[in-house]
N, C-alpha and C. Protein backbone atom coordinates (compact mmCIF):
# COMPACT_ATOMS: atom_id res chain seq x y z
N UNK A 1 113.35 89.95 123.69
CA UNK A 1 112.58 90.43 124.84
C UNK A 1 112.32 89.23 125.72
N UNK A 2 112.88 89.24 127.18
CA UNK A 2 112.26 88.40 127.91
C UNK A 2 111.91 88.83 129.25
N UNK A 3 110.79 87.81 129.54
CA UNK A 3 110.37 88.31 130.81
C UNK A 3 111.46 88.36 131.86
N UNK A 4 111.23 89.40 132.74
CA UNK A 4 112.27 89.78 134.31
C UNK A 4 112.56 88.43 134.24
N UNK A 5 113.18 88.13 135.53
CA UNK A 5 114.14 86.90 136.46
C UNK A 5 112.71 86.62 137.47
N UNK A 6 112.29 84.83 137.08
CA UNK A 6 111.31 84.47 138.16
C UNK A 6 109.81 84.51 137.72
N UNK A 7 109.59 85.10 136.26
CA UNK A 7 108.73 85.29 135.53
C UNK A 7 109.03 84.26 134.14
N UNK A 8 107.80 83.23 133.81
CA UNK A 8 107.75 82.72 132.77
C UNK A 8 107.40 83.41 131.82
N UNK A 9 107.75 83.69 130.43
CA UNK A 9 107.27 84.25 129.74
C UNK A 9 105.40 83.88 129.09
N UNK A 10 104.96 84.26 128.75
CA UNK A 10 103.54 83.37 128.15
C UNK A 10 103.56 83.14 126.64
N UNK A 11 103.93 83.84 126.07
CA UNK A 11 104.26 83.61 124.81
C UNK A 11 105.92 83.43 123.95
N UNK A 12 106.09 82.76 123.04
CA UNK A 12 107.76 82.85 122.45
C UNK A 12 107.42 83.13 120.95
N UNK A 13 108.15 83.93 120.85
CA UNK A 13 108.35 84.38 119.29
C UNK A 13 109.53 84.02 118.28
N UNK A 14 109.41 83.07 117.62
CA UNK A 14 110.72 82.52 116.83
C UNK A 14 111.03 83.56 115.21
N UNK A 15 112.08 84.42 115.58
CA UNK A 15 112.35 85.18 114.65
C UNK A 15 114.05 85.60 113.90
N UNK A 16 113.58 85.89 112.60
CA UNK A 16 115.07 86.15 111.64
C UNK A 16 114.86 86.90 112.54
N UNK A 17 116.62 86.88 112.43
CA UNK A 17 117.72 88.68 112.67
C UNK A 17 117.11 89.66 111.92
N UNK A 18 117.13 89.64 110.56
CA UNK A 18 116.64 90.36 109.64
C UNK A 18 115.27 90.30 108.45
N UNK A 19 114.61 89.44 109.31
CA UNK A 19 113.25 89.23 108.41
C UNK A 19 112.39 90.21 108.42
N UNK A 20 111.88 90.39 107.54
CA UNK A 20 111.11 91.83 107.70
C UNK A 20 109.62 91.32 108.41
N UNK A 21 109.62 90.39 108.30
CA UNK A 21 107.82 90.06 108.67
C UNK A 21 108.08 89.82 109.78
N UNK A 22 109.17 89.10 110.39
CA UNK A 22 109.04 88.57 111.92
C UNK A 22 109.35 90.21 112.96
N UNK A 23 110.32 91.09 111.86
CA UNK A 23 110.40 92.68 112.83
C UNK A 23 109.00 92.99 112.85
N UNK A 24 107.98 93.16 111.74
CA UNK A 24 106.89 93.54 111.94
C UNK A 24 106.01 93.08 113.14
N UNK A 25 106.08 91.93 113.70
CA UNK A 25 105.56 90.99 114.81
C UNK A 25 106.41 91.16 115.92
N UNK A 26 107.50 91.47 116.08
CA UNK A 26 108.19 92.02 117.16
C UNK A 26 107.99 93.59 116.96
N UNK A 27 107.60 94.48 116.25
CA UNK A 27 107.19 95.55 116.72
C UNK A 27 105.66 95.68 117.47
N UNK A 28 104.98 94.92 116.65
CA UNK A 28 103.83 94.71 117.43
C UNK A 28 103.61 94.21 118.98
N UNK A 29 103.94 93.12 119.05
CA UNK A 29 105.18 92.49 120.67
C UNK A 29 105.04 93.68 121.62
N UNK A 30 106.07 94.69 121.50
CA UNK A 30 106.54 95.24 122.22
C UNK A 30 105.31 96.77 122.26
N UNK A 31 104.50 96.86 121.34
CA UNK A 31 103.45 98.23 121.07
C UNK A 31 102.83 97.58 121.74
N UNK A 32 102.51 96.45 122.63
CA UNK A 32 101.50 95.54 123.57
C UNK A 32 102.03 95.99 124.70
N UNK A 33 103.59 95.61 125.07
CA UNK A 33 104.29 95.44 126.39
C UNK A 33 104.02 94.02 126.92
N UNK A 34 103.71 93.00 125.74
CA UNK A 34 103.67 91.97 126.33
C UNK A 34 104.76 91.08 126.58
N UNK A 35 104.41 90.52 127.63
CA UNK A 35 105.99 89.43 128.57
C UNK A 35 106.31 87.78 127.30
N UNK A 36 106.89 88.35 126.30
CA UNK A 36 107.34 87.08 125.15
C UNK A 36 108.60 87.01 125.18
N UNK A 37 108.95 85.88 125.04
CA UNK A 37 110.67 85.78 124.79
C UNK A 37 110.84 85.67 123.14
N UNK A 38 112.01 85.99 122.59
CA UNK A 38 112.05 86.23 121.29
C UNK A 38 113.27 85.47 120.90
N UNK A 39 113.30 84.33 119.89
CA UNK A 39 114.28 82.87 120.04
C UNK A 39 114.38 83.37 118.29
N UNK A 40 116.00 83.86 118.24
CA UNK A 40 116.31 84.48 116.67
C UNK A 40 116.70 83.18 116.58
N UNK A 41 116.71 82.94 115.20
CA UNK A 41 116.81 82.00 114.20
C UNK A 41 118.37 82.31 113.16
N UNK A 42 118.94 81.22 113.30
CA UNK A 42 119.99 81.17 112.69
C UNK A 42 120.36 79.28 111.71
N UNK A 43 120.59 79.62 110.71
CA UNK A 43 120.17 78.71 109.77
C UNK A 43 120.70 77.11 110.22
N UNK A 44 121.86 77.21 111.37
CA UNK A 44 122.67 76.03 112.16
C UNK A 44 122.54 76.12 113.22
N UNK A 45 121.43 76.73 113.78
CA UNK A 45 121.22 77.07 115.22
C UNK A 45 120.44 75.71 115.57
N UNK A 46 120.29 74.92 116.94
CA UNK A 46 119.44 73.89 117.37
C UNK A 46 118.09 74.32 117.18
N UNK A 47 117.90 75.48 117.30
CA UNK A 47 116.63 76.03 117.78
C UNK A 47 115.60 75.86 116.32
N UNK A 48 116.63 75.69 115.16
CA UNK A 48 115.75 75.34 113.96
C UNK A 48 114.86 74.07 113.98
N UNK A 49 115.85 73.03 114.75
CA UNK A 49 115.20 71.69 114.59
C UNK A 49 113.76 71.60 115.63
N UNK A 50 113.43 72.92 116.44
CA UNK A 50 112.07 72.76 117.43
C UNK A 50 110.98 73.54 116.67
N UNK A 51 111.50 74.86 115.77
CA UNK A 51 110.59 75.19 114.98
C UNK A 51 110.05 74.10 114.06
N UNK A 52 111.17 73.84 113.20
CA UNK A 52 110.61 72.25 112.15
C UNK A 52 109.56 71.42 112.60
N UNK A 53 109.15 71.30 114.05
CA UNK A 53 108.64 70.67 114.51
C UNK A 53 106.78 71.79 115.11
N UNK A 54 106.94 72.68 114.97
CA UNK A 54 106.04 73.42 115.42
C UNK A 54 105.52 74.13 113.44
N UNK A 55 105.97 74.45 112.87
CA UNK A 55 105.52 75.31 111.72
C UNK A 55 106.37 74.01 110.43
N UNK A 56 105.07 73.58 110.12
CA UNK A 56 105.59 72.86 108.44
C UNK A 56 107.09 73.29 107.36
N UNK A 57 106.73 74.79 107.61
CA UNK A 57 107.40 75.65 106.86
C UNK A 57 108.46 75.58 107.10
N UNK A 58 108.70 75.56 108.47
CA UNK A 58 110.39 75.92 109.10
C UNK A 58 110.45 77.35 108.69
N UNK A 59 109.75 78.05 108.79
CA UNK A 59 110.21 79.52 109.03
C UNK A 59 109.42 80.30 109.69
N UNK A 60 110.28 81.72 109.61
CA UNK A 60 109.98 82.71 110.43
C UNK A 60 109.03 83.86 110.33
N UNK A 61 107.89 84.35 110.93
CA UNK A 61 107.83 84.28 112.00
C UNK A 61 106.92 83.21 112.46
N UNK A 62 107.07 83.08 113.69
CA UNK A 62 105.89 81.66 114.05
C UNK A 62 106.19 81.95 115.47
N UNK A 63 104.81 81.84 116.27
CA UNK A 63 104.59 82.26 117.26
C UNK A 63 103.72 81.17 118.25
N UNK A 64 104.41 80.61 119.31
CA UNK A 64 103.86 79.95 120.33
C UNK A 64 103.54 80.45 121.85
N UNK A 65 102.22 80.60 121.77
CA UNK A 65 101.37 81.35 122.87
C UNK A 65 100.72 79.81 123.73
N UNK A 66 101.31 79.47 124.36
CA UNK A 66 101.02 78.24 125.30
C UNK A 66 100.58 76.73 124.66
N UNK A 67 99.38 76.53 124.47
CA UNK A 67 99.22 74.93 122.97
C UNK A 67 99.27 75.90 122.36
N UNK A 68 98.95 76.85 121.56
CA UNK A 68 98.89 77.54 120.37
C UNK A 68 100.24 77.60 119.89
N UNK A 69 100.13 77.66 118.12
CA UNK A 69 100.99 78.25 117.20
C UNK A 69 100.71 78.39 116.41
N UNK A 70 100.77 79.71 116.18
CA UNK A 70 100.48 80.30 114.86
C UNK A 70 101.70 80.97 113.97
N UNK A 71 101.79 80.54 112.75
CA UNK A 71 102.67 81.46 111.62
C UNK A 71 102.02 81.85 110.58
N UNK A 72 102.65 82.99 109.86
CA UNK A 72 102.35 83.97 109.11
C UNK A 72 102.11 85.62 109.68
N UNK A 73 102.84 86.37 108.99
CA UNK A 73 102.60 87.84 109.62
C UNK A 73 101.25 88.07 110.14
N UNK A 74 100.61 88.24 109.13
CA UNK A 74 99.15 88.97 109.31
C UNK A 74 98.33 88.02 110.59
N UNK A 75 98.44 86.75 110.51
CA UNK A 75 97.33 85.99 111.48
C UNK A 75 97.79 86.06 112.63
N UNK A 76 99.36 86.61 112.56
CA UNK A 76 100.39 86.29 114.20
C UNK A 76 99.94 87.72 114.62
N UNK A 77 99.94 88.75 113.71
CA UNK A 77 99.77 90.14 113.86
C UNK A 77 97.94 90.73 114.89
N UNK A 78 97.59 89.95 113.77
CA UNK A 78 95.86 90.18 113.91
C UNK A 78 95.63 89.58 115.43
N UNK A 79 95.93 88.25 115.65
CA UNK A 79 95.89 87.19 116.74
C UNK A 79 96.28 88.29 117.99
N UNK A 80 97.05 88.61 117.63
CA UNK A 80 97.80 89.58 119.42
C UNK A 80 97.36 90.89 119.30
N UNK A 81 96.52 91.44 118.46
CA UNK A 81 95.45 92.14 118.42
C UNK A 81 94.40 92.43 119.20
N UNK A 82 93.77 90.94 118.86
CA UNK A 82 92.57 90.71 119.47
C UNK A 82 92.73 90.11 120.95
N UNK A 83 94.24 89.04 121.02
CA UNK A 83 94.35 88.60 122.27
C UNK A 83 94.76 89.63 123.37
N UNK A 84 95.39 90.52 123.23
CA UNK A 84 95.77 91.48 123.99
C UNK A 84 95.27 92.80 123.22
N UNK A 85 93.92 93.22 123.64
CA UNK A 85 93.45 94.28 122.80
C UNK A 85 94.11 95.74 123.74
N UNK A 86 94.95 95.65 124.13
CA UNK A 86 95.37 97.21 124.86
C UNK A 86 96.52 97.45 124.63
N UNK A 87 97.04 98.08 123.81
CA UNK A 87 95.97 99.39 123.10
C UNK A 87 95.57 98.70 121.65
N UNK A 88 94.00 99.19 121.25
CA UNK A 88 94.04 98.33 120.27
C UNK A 88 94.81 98.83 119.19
N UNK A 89 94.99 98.44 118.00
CA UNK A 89 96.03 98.42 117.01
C UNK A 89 94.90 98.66 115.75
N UNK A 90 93.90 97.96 115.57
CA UNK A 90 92.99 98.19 114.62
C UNK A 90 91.88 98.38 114.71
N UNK A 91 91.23 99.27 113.68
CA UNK A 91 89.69 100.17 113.73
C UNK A 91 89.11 99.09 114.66
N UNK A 92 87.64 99.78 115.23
CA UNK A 92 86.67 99.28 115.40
C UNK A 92 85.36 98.52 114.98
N UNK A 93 85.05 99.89 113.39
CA UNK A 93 84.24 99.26 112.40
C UNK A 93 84.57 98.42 111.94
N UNK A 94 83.96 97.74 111.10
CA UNK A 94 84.15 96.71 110.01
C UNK A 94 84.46 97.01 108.93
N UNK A 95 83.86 98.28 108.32
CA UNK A 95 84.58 98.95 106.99
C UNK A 95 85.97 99.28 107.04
N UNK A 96 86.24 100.36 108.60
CA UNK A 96 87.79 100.59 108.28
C UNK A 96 88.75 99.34 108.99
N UNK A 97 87.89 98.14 109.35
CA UNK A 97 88.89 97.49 109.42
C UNK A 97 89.37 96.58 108.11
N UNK A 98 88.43 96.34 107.09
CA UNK A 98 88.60 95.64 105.79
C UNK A 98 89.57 96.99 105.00
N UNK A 99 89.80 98.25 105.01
CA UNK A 99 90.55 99.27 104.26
C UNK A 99 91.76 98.69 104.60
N UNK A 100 92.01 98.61 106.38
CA UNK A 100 93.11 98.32 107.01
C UNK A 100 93.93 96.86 106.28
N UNK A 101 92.71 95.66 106.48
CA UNK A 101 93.53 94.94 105.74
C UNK A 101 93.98 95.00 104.46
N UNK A 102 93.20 95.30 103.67
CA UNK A 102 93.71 95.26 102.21
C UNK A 102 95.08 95.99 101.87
N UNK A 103 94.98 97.56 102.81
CA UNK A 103 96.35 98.24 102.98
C UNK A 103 97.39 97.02 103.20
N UNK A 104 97.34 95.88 104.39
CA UNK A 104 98.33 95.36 104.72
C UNK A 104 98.66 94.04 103.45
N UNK A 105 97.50 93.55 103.19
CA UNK A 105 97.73 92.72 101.89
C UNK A 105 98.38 93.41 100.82
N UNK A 106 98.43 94.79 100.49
CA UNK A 106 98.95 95.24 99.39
C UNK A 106 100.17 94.89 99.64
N UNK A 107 100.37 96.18 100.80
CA UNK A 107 102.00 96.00 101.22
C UNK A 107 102.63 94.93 101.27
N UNK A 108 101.70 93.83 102.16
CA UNK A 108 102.67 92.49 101.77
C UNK A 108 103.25 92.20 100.36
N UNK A 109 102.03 92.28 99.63
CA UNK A 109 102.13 91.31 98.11
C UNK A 109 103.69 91.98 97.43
N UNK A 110 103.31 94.08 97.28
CA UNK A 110 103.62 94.22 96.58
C UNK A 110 105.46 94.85 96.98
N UNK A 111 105.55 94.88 97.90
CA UNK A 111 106.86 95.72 98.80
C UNK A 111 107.49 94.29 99.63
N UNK A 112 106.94 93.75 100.52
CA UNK A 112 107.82 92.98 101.71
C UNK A 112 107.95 91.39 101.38
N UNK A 113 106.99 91.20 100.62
CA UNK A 113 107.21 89.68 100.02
C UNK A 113 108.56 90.22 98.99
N UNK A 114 108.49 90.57 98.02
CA UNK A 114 109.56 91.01 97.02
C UNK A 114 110.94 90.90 98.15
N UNK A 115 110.93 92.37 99.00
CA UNK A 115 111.97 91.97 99.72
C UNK A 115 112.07 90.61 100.70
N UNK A 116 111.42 90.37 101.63
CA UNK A 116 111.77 88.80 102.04
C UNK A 116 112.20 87.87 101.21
N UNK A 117 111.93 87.54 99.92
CA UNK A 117 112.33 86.79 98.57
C UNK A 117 113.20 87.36 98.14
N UNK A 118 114.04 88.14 98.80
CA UNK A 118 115.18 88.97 98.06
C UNK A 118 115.22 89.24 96.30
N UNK A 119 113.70 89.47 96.03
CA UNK A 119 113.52 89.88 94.65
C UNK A 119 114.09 91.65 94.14
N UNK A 120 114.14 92.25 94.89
CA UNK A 120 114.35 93.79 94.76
C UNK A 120 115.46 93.87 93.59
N UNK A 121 116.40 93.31 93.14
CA UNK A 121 116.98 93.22 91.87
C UNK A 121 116.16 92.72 90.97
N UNK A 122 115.61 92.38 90.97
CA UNK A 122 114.07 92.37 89.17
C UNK A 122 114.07 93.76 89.02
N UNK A 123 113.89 94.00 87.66
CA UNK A 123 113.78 95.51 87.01
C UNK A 123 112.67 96.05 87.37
N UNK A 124 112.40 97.42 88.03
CA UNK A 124 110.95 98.08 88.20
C UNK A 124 111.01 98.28 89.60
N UNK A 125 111.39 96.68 90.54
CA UNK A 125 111.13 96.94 91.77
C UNK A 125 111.01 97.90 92.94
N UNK A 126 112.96 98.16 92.76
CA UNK A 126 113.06 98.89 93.89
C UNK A 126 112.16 100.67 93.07
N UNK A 127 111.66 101.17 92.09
CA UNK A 127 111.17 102.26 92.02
C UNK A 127 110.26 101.96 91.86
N UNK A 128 109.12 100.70 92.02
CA UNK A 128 107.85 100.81 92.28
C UNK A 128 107.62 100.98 93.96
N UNK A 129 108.46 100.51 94.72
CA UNK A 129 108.16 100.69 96.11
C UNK A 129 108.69 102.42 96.22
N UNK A 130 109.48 103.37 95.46
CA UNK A 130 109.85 104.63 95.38
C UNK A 130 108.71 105.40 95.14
N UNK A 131 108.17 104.67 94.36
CA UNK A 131 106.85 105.13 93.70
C UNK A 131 105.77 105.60 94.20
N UNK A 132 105.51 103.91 94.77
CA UNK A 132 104.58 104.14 95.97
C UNK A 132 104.89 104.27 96.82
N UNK A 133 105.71 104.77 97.85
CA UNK A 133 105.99 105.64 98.98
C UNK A 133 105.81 107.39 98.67
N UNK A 134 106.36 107.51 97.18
CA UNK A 134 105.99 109.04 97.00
C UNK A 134 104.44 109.26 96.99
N UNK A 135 103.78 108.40 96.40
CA UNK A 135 102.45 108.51 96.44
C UNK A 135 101.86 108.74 97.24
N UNK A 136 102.33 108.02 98.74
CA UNK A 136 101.42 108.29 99.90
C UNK A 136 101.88 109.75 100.88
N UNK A 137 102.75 110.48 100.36
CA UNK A 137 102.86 112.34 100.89
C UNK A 137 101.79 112.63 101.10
N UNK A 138 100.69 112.81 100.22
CA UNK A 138 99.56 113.80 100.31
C UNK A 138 98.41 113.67 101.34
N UNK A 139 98.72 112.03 101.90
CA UNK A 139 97.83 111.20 103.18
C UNK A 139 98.69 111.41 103.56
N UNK A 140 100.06 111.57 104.13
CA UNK A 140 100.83 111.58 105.25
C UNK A 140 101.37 112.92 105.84
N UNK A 141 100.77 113.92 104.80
CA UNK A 141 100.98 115.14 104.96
C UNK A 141 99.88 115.95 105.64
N UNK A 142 98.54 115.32 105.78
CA UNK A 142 97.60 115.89 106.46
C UNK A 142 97.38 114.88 107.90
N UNK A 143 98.26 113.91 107.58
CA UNK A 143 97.81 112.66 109.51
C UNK A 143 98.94 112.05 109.53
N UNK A 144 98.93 111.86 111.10
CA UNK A 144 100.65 111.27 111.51
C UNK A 144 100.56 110.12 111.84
N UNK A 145 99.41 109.41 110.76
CA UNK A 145 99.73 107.94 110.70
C UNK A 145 98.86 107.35 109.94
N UNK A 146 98.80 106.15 108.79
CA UNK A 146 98.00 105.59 107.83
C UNK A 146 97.09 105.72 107.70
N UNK A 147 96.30 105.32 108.86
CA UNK A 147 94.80 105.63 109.24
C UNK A 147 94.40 106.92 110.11
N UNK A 148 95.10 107.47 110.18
CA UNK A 148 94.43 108.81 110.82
C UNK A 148 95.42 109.57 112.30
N UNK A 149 94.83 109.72 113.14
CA UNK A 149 95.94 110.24 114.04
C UNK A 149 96.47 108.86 115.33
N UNK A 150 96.02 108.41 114.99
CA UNK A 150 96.51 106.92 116.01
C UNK A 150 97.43 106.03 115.06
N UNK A 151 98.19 105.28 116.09
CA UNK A 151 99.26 104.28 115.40
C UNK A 151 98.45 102.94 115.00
N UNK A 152 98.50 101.90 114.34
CA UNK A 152 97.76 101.35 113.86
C UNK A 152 98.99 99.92 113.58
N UNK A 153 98.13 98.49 113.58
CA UNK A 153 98.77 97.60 112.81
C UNK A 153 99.67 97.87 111.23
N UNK A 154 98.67 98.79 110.51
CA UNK A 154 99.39 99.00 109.15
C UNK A 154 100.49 99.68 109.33
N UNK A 155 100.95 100.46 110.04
CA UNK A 155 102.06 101.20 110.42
C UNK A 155 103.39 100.44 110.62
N UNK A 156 102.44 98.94 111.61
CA UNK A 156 103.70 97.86 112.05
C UNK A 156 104.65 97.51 110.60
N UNK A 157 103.34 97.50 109.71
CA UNK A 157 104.30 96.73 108.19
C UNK A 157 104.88 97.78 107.41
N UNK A 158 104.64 99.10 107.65
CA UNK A 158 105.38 99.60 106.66
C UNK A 158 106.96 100.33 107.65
N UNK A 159 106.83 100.35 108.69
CA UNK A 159 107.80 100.67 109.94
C UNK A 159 108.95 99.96 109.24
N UNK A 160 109.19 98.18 109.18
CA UNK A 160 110.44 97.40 108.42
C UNK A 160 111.05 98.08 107.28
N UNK A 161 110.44 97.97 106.29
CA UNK A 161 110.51 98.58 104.99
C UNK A 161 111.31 100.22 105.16
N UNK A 162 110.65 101.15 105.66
CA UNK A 162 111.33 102.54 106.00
C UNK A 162 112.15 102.60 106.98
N UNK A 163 113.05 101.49 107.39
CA UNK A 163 114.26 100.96 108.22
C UNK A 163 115.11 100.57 107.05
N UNK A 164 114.63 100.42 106.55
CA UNK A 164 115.77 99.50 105.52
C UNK A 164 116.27 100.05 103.83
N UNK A 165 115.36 101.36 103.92
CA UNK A 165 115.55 101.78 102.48
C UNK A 165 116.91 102.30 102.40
N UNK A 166 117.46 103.09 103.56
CA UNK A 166 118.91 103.14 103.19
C UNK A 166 119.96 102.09 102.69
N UNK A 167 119.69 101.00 103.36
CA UNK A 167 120.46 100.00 102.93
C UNK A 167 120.08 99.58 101.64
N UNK A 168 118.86 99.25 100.78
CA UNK A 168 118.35 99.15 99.60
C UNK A 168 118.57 100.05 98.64
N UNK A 169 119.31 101.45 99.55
CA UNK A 169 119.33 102.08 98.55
C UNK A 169 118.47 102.56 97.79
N UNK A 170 116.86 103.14 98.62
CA UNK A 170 115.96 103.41 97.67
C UNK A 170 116.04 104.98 98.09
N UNK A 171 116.42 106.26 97.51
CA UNK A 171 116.17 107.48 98.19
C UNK A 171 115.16 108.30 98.01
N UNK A 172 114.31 108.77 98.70
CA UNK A 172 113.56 109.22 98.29
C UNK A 172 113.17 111.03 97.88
N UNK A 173 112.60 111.62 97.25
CA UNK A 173 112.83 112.90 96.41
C UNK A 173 112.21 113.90 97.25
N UNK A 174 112.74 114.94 97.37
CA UNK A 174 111.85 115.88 98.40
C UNK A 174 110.49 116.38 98.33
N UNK A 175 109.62 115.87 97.77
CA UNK A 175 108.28 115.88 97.36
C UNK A 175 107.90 114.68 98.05
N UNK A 176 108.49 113.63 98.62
CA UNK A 176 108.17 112.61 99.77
C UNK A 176 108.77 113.36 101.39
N UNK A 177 108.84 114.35 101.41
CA UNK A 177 109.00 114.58 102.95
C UNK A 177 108.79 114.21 103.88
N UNK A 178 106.78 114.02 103.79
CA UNK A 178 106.11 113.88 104.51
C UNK A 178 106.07 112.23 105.05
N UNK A 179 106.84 111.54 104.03
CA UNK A 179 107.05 109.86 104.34
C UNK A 179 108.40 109.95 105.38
N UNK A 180 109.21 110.67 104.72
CA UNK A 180 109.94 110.58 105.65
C UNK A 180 110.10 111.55 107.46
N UNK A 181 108.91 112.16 107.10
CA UNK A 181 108.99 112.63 109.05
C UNK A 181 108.04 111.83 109.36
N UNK A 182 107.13 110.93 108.85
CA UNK A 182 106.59 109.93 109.25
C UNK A 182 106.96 109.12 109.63
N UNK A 183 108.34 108.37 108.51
CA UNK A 183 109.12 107.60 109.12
C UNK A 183 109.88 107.41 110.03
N UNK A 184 110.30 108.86 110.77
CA UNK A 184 111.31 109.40 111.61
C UNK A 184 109.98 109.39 113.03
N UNK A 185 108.85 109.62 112.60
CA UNK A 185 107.41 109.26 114.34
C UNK A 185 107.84 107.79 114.26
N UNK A 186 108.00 107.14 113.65
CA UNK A 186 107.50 105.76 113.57
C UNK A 186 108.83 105.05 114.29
N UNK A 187 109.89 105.72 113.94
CA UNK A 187 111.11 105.15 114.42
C UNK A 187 111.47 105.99 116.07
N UNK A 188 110.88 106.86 116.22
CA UNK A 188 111.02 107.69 117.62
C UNK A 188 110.00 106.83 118.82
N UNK A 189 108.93 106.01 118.32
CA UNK A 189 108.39 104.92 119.09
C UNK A 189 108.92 104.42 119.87
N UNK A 190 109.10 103.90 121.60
CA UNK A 190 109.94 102.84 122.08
C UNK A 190 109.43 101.61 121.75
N UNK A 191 107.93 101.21 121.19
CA UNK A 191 108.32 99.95 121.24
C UNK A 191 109.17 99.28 119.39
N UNK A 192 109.06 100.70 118.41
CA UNK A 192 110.29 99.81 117.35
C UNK A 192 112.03 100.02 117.63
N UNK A 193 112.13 101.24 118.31
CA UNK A 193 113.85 101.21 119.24
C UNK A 193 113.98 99.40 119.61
N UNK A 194 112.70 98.98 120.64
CA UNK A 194 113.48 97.81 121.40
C UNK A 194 113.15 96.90 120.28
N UNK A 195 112.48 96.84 119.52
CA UNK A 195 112.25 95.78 118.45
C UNK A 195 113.44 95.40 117.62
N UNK A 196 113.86 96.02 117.32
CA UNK A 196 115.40 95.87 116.46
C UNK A 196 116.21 94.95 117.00
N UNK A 197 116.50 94.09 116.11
CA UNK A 197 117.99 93.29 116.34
C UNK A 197 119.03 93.84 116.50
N UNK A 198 119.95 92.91 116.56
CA UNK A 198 121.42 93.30 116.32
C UNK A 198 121.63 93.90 114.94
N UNK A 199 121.10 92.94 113.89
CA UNK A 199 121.79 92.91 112.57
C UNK A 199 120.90 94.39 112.23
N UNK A 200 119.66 94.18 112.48
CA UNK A 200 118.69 95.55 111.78
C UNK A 200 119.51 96.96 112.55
N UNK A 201 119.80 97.03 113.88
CA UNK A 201 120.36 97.98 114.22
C UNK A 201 121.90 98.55 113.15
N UNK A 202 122.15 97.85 112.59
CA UNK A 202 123.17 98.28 111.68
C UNK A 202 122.71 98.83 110.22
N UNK A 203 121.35 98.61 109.73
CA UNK A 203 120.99 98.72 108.82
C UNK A 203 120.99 100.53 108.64
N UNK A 204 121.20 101.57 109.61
CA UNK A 204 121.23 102.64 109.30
C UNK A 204 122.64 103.19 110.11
């Protein structure tokens, strides 16, 4: 995503082709409509040696909003939240915003770290994330979205993940329906259409 011709962008987003955390932050990006340029990462690309220099880590995602830089999903996520609150993305209270996170800490720990670490071949994996996707029908069968009838940050993280189960090969049983016409709102969105890479656009 970059700003028109004659327009600086204000923010740059340094992201994998196929990282699941940095799509999660480029779906968010674009559920803003904010003017960021988005600098993919390729393991011999120059562009590695300016991240190295901005994030300890050298990885993705990591996000430079003028002196600022911030990396890690959740703080890059939360950060453009609060910095660009329109539309907001998360509750208002304080209770359902601590539900919200812990939802997103789960998901991280227990689904998108595994895959980013390309762990999903360990035994159990890919049918504990089967598992718990069937689990959540009976909430997704009464609201057309995590938290209720609005789209939400938690939505951003599980959006990657239900892009990619075909390719993982995880299928799910018709007693998960309701995940999957969820998944099918979530993907009918324009801002996860423009979020997609090249490489993720092939993933289905």
């Amino acid at each position: 995503m970059v700003a028109p011709t004659g327009r600086k962008p204000i923010m740059a987003l340094y992201s994998g082709m196929e990282c699941v955390f940095s799509h999660g932050c480029r779906i968010v990006l674009f559920e803003k409509e904010v003017e960021c340029q988005i600098i993919y990462m390729n393991d011999d690309d120059e562009a590695s040696e300016g991240l190295a220099e901005l994030n300890p880590y050298n990885e993705t995602p990591t996000l430079l909003d003028r002196d600022l830089v911030l990396y890690g999903a959740q703080i890059i996520n939360e950060y453009l939240d609060e910095r660009l609150p329109h539309p907001p993305l998360m509750p208002v209270d304080p209770v359902n915003r601590g539900r919200a996170r812990l939802m997103m800490m789960r998901f991280c720990r227990e689904w998108l770290s595994p895959l980013h670490e390309n762990r999903l071949h360990e035994p159990g994996m890919k049918q504990a994330i089967r598992d718990g996707l069937i689990a959540m029908s009976p909430v997704l069968s009464e609201q057309a979205y995590m938290l209720g009838d609005e789209y939400s940050l938690v939505d951003s993280y599980l959006s990657p993940l239900l892009w990619r189960l075909s390719a993982l090969k995880i299928n799910l049983p018709r007693q998960a329906k309701p995940v999957l016409e969820y998944a099918d709102r979530l993907f009918e969105r324009p801002a996860f259409a423009a979020s997609l890479s090249e490489v993720e656009r092939e993933l289905r």
